[in-house]
N, C-alpha and C. Protein backbone atom coordinates (compact mmCIF):
# COMPACT_ATOMS: atom_id res chain seq x y z
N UNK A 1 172.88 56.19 25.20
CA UNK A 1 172.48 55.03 25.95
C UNK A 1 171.04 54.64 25.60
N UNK A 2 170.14 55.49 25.61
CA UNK A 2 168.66 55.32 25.35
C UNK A 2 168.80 54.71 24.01
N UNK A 3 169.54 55.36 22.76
CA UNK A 3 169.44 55.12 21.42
C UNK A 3 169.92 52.97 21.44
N UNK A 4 170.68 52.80 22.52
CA UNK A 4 171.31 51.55 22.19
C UNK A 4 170.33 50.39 22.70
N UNK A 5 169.82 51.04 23.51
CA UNK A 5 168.06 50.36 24.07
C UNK A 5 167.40 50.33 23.08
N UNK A 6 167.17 51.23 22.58
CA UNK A 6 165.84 50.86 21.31
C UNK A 6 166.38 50.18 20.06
N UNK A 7 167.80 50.42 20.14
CA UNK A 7 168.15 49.10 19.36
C UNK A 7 168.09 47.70 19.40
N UNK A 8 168.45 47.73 20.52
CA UNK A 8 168.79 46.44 21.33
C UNK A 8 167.05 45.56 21.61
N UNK A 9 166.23 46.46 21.57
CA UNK A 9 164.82 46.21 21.61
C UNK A 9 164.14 45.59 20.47
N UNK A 10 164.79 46.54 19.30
CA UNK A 10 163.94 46.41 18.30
C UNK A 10 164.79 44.91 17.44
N UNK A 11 166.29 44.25 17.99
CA UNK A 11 166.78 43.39 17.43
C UNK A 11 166.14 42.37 18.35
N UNK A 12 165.49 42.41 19.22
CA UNK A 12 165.02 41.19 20.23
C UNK A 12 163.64 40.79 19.49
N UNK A 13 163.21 42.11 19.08
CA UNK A 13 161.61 41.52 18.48
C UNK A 13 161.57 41.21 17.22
N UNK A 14 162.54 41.53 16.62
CA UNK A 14 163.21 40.80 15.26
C UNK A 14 163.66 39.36 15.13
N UNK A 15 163.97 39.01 16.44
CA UNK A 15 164.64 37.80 16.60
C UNK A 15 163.81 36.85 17.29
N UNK A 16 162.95 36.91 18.26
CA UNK A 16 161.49 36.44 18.59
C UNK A 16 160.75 36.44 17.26
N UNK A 17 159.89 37.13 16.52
CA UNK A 17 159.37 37.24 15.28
C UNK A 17 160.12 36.20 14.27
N UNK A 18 161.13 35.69 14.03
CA UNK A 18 161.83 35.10 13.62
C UNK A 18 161.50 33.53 13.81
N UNK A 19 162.14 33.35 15.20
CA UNK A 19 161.73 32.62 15.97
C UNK A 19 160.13 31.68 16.15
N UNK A 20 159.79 32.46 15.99
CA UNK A 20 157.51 32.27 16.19
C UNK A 20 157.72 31.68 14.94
N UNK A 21 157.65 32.36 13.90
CA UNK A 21 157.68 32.76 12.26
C UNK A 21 157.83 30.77 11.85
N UNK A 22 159.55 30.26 12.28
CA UNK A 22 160.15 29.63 11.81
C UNK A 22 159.19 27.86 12.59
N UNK A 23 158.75 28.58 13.81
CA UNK A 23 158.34 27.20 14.74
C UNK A 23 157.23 26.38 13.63
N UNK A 24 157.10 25.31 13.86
CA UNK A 24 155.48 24.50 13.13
C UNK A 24 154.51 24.48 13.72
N UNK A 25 153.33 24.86 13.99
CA UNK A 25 152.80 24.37 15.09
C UNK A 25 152.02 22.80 15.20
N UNK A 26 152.10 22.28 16.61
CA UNK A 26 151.84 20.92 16.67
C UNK A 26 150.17 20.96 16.70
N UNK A 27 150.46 19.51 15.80
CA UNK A 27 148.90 18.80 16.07
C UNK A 27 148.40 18.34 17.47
N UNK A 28 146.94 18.99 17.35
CA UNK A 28 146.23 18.87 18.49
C UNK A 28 145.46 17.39 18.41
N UNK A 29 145.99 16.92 19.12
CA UNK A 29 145.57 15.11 19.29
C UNK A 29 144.20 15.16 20.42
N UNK A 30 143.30 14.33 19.96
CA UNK A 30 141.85 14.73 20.77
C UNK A 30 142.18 13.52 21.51
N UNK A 31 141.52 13.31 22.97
CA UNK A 31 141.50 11.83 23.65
C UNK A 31 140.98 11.11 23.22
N UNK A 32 141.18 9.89 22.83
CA UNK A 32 140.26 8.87 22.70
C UNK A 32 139.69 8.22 23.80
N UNK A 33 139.67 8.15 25.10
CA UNK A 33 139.37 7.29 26.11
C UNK A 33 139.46 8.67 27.36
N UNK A 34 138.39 8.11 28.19
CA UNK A 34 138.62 9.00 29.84
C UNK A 34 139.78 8.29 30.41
N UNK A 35 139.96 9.17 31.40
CA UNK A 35 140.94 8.64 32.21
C UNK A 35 139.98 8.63 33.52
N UNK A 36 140.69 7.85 34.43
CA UNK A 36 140.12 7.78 36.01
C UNK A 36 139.27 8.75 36.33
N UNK A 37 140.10 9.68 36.42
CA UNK A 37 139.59 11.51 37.08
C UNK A 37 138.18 11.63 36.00
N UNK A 38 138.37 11.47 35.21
CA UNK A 38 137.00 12.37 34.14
C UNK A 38 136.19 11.53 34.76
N UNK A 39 136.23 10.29 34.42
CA UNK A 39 135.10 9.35 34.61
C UNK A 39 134.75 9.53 36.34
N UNK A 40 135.50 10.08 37.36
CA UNK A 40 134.96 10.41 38.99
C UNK A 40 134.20 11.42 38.37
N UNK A 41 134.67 12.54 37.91
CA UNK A 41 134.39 13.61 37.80
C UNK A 41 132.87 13.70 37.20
N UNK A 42 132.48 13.15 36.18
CA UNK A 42 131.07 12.98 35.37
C UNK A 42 130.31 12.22 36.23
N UNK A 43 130.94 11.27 36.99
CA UNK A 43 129.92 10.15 37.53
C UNK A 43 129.31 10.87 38.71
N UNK A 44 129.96 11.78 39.33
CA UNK A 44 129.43 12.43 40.38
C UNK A 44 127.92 13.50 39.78
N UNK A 45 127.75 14.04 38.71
CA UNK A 45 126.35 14.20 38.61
C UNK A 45 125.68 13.45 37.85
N UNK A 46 126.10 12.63 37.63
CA UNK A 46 124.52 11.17 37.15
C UNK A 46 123.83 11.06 38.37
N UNK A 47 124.15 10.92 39.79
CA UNK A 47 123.24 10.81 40.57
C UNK A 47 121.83 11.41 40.18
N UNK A 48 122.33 12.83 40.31
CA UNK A 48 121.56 14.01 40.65
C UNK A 48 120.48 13.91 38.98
N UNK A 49 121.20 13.76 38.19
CA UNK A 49 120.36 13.21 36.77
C UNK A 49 119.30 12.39 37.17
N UNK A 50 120.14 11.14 37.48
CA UNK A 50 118.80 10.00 37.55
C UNK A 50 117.79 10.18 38.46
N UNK A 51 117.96 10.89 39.78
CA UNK A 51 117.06 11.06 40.53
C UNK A 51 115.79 11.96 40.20
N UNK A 52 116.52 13.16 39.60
CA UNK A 52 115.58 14.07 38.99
C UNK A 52 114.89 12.94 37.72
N UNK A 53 115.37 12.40 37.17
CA UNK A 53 114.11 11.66 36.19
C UNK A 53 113.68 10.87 36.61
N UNK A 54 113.88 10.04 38.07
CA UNK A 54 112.96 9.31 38.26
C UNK A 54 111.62 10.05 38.96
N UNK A 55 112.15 11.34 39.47
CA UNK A 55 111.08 12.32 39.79
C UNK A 55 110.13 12.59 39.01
N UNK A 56 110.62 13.00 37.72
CA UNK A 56 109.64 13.77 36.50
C UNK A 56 109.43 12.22 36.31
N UNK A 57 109.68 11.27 36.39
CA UNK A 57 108.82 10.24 35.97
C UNK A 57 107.49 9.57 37.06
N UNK A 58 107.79 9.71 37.83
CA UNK A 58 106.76 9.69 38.95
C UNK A 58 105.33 10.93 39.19
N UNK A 59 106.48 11.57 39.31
CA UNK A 59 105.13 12.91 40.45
C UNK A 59 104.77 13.36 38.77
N UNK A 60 105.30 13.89 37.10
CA UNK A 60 104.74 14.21 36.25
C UNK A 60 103.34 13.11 35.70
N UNK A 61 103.76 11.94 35.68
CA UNK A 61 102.50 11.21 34.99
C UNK A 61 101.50 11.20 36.17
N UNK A 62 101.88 11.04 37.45
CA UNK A 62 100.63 11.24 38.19
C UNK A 62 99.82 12.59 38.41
N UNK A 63 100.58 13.70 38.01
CA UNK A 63 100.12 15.18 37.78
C UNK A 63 99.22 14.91 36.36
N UNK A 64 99.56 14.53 35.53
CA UNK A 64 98.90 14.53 34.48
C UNK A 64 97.75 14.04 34.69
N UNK A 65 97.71 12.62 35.37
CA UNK A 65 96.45 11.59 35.00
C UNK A 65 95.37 12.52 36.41
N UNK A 66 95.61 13.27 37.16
CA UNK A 66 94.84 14.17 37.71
C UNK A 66 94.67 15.59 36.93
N UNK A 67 95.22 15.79 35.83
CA UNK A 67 95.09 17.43 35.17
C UNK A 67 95.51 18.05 36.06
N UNK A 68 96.44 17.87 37.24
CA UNK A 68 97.42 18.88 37.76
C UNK A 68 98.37 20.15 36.86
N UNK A 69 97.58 20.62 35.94
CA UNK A 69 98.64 21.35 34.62
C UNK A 69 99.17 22.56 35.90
N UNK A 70 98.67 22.79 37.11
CA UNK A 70 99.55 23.90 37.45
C UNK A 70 101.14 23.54 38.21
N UNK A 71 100.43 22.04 38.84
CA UNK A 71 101.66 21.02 39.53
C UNK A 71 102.93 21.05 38.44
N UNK A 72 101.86 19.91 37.21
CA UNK A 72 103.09 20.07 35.96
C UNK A 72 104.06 21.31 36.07
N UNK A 73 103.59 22.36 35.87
CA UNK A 73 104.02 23.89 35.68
C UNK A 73 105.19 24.09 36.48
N UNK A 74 104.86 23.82 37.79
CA UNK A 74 105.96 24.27 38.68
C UNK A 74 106.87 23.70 39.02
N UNK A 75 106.34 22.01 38.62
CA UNK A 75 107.52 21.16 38.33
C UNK A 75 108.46 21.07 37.39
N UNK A 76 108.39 21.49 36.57
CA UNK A 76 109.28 21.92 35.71
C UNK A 76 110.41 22.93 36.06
N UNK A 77 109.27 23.92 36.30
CA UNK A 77 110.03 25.27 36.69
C UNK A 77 110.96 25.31 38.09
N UNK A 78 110.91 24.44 38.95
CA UNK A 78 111.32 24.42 40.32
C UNK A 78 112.38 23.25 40.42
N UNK A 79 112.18 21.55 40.57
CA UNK A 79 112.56 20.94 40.54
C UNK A 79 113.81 20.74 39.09
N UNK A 80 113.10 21.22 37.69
CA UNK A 80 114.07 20.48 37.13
C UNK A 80 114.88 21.57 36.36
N UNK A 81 115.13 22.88 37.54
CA UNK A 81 116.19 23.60 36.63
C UNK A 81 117.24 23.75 36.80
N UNK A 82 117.47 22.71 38.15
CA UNK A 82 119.02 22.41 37.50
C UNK A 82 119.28 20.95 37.40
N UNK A 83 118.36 20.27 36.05
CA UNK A 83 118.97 19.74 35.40
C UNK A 83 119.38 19.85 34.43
N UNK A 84 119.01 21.01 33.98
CA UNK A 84 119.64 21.86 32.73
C UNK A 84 121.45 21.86 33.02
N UNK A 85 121.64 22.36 34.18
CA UNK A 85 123.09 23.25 34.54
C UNK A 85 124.08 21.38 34.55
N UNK A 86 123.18 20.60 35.00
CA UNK A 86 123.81 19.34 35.71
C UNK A 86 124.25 18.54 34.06
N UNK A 87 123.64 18.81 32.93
CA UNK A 87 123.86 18.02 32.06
C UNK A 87 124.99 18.68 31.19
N UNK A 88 124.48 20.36 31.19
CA UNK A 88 126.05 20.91 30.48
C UNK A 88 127.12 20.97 31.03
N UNK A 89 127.18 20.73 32.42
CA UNK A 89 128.26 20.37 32.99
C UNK A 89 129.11 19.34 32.52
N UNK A 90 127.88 18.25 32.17
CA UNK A 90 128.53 16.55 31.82
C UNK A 90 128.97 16.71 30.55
N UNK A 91 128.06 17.60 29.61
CA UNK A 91 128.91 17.76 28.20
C UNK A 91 129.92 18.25 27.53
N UNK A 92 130.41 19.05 28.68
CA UNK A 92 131.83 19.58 28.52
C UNK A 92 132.61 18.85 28.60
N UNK A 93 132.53 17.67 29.86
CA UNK A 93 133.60 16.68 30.15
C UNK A 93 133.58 15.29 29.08
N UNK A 94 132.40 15.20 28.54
CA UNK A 94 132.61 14.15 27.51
C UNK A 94 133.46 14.15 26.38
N UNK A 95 133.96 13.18 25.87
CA UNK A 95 134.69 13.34 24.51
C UNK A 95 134.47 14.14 23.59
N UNK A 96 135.48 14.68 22.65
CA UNK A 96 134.83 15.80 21.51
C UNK A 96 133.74 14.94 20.76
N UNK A 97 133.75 13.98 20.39
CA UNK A 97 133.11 13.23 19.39
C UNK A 97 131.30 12.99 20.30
N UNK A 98 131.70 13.21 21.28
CA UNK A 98 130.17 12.98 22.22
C UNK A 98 130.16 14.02 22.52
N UNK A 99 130.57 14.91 22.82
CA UNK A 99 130.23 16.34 22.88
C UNK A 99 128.80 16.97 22.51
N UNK A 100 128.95 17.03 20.80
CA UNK A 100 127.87 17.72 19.87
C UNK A 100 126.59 16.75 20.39
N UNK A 101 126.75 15.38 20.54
CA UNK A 101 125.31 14.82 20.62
C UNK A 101 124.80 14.96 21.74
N UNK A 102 125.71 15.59 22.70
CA UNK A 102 124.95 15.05 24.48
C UNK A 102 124.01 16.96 24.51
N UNK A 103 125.18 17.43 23.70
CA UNK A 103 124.37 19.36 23.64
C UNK A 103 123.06 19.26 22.81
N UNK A 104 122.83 18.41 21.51
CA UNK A 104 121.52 18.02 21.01
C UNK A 104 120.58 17.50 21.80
N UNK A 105 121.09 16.54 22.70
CA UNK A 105 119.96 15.96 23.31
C UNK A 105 119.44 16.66 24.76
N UNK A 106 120.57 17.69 24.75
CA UNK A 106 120.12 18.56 26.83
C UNK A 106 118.93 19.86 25.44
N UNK A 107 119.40 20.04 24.76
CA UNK A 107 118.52 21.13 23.72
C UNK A 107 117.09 20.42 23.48
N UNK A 108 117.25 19.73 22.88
CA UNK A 108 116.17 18.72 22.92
C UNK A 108 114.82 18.56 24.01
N UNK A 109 116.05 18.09 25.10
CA UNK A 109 115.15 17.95 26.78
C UNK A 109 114.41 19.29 26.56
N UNK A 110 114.95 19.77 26.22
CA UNK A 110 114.67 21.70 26.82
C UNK A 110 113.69 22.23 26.07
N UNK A 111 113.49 21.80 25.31
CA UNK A 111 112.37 22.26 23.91
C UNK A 111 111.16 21.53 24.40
N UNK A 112 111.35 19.92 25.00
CA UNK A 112 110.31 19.18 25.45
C UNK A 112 109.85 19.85 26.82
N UNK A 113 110.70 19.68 27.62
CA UNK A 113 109.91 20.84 28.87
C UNK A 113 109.48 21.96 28.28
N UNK A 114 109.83 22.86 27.78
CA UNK A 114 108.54 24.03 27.38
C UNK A 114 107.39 23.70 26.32
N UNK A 115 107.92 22.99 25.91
CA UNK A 115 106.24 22.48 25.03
C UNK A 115 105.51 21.52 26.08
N UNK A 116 106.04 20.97 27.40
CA UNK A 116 105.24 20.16 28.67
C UNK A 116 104.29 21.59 29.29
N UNK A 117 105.14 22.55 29.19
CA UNK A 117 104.51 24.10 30.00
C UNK A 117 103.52 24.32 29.31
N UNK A 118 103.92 24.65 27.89
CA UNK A 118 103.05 24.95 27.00
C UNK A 118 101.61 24.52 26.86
N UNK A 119 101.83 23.32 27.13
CA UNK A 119 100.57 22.41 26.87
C UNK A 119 100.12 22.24 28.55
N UNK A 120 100.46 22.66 29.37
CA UNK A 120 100.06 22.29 30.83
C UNK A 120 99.37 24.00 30.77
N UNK A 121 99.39 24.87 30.67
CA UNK A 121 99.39 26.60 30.31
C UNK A 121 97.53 26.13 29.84
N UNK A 122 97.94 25.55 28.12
CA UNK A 122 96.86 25.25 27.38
C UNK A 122 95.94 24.09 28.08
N UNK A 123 96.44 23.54 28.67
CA UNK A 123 95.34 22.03 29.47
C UNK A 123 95.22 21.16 28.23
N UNK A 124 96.33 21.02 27.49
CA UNK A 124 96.30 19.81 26.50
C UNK A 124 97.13 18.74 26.91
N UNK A 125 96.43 17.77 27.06
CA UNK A 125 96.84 16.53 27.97
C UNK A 125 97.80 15.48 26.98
N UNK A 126 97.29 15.82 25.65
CA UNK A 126 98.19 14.87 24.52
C UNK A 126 99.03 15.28 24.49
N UNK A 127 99.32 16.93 24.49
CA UNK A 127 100.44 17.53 23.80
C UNK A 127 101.47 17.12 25.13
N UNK A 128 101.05 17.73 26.76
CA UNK A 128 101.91 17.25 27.55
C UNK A 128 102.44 15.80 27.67
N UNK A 129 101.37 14.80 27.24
CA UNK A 129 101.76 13.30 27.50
C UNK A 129 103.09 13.26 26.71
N UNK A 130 102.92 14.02 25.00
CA UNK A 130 103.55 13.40 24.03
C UNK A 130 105.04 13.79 24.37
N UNK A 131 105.20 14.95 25.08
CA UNK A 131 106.44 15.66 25.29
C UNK A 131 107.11 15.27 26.39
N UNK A 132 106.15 14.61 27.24
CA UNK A 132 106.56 14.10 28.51
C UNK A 132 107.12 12.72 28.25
N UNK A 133 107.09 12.17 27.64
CA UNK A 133 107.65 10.75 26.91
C UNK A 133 109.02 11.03 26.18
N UNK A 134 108.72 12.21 25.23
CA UNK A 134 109.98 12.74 24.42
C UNK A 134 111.19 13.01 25.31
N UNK A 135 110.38 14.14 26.31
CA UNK A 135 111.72 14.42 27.50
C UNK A 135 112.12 13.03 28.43
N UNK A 136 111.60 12.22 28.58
CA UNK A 136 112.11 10.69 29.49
C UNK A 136 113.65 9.78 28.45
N UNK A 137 112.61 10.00 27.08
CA UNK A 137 113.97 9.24 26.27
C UNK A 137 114.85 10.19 26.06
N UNK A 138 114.63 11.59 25.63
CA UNK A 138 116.11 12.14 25.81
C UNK A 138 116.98 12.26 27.20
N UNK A 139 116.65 12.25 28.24
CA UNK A 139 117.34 12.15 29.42
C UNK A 139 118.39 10.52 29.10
N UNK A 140 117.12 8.88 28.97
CA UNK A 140 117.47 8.18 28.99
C UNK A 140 118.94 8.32 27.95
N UNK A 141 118.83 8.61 26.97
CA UNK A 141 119.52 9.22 25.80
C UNK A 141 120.84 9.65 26.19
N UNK A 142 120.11 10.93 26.84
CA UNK A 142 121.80 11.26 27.22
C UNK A 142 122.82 10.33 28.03
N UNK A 143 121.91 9.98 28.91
CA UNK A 143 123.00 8.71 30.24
C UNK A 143 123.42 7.71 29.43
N UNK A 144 122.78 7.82 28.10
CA UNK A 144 124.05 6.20 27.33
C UNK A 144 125.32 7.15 27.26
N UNK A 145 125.24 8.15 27.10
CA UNK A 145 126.65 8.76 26.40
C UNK A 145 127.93 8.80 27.49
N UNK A 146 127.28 8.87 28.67
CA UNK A 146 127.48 9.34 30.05
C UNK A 146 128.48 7.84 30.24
N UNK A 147 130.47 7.81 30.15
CA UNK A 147 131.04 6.57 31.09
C UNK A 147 130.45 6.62 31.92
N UNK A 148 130.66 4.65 31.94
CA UNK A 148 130.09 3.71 33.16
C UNK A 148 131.85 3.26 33.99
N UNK A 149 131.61 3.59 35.26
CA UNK A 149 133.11 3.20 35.64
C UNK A 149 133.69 2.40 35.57
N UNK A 150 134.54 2.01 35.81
CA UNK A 150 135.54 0.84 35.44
C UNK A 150 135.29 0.02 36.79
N UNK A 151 135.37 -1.39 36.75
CA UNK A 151 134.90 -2.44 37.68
C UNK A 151 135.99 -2.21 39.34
N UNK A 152 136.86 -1.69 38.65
CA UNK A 152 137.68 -0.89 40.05
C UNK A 152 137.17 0.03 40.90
N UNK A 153 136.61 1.28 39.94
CA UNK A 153 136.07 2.16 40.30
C UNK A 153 134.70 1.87 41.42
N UNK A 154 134.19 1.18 40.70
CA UNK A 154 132.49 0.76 41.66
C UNK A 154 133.27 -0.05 42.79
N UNK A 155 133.91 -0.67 42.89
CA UNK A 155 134.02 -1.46 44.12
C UNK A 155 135.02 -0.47 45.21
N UNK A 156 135.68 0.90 44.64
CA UNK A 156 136.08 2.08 46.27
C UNK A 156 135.08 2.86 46.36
């Protein structure tokens, strides 16, 4: 009885194996377009995006034009770390084809805030200005990539 089991076993995985072996596998078709849901789904942290840059655009240039480099400092470090988490969130949900550029430009942001530290650390006011400009257009940057809802959508 045992012997007719391990037969009976070893013709099933012969015949599965077979089976797998013989299938094609299908092409993976990428979306071209969001649907409803993605586009709720992304639009719900643009808020939290834009607000945080209209922040670093406010309270940072007025930290600067006082040499606040320790304000700078903690603003960074406090307020804008999760806009880090809020943007890779959004780049997962974007199209493959927007994908790679929205991860360049949150990398980007991210290189510009620590060279804002860097230079707020050092009390170099150019180096922070210059980076503090860099990080405004990559934010702006990313929100082009970011769907705008559909004229249905804005009006529920």
């Amino acid at each position: 009885m045992a012997r007719y089991r391990s037969i009976l076993s070893l013709m099933l995985v012969i015949v599965a194996s077979f089976l797998v072996s013989c299938s094609s596998p299908s092409a993976v078709k990428l979306p071209e377009s969001y649907t409803v849901a993605q586009i709720d789904v992304i639009q719900r942290s643009v808020p939290e995006i834009t607000a945080l840059r209209d922040r670093m655009s406010n309270e940072i240039q007025a930290m600067i034009q006082r040499r606040d480099w320790i304000g700078v400092s903690n603003f960074i470090h406090g307020p804008l770390g999760e806009l880090r988490l809020e943007m890779i969130n959004i780049s997962r949900s974007l199209l493959p084809q927007d994908q790679d550029l929205a991860r360049e430009l949150t990398r980007d942001l991210f290189d510009h805030l620590v060279k804002i530290d860097q230079g707020a650390k050092e009390a170099q006011p150019q180096k922070v200005t210059l980076n503090y400009r860099e990080a405004l257009a990559d934010i702006d940057n990313f929100l082009q990539l970011v769907p705008k809802p559909s004229p249905q959508q804005e009006q529920s």
